[in-house]
Protein backbone atom coordinates (compact mmCIF):
# COMPACT_ATOMS: atom_id res chain seq x y z
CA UNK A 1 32.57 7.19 -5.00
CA UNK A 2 29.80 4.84 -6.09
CA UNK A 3 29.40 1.30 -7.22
CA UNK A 4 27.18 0.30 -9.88
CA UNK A 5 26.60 -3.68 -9.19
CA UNK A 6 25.22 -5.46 -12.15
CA UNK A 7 22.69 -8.25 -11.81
CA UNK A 8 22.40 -10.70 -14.43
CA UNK A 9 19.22 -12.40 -14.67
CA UNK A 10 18.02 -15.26 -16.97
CA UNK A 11 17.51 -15.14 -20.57
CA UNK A 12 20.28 -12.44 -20.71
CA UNK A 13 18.91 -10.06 -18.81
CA UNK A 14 21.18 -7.62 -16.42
CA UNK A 15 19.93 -4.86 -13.85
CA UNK A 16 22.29 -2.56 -12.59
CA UNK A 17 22.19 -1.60 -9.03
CA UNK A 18 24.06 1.06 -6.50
CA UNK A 19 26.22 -0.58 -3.55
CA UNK A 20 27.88 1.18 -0.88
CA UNK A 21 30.14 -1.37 1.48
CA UNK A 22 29.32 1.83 4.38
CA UNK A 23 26.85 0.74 7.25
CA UNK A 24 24.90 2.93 9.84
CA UNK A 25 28.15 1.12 12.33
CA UNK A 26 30.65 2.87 9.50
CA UNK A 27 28.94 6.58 8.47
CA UNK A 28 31.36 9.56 8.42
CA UNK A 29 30.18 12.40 10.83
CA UNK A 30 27.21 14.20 9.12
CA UNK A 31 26.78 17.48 11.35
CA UNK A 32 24.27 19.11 9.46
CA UNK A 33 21.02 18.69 8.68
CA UNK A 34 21.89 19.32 5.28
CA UNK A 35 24.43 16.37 5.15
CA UNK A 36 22.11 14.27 7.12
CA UNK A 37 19.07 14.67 4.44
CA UNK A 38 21.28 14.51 1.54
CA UNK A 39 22.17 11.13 2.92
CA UNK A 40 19.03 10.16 3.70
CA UNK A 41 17.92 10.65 0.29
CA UNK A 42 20.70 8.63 -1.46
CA UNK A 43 19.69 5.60 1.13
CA UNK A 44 15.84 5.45 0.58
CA UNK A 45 16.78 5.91 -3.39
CA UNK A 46 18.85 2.85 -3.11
CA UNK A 47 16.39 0.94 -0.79
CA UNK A 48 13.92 1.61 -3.62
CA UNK A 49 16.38 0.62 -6.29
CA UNK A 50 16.86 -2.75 -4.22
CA UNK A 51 13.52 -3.08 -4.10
CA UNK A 52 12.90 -2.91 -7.56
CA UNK A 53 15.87 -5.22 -8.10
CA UNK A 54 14.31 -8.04 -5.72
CA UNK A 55 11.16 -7.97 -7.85
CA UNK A 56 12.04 -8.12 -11.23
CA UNK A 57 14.69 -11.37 -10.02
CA UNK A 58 12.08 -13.11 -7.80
CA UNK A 59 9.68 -12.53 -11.55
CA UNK A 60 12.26 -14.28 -14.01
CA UNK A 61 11.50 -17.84 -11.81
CA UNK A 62 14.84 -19.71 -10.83
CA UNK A 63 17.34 -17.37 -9.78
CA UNK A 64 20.63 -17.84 -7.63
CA UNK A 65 18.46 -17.69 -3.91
CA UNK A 66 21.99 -16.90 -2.44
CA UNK A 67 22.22 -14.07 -4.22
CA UNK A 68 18.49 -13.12 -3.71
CA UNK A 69 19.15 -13.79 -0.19
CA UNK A 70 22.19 -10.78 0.04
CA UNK A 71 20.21 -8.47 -1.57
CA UNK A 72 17.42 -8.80 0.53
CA UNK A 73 19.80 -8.37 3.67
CA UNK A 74 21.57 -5.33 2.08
CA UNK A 75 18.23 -4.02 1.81
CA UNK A 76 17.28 -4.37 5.47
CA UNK A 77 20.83 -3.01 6.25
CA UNK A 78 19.54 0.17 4.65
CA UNK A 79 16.70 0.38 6.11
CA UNK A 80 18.18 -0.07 9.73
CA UNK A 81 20.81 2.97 8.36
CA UNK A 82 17.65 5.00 7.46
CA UNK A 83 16.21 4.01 10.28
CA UNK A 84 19.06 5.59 12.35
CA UNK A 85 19.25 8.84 10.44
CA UNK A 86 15.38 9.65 10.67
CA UNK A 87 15.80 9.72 14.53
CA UNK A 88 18.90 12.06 14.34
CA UNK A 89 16.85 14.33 12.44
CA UNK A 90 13.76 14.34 14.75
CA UNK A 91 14.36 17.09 17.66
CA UNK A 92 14.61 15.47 20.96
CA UNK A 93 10.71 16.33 22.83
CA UNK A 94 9.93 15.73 26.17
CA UNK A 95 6.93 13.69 26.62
């Protein structure tokens, strides 16, 4: 199931973004690689989406910093979460 959060900006101006309440601390079991990159993909999508969020706020001038301030720490959430998946999907090696 997926959230659509939408950010309203000054001068009327809304953004909608994705948000997932699940962590890297709260995934579901993802056997497969399959699973595992089809996750993946949804994060770094919704890292960039954040991203893009983040910049078009911090561009309109005075925004709510609180606000700016979540976003920003949801967005380092994900990228801890993709973080974690990259090295499940990297084959042990011995050095």
């Amino acid at each position: 199931m997926k959230f659509v959060v939408m950010i309203r900006a000054c001068a009327g101006a809304s953004f909608a973004v994705p948000f997932r309440k699940l962590s890297a601390y709260h995934l579901p079991m993802l056997p497969d690689r399959d699973s595992l990159l089809s996750r993946l993909h949804e994060l770094r999508s919704e890292h960039r989406d954040l991203d893009t969020v983040i910049l078009r706020l911090s561009e309109f001038g005075p925004t709510d910093q609180l606000h700016l301030q979540r976003l920003k720490k949801r967005k380092l959430l994900l990228k801890d979460e993709i973080s974690w998946l990259e090295s499940r999907l990297i084959p042990d090696s011995i050095a």
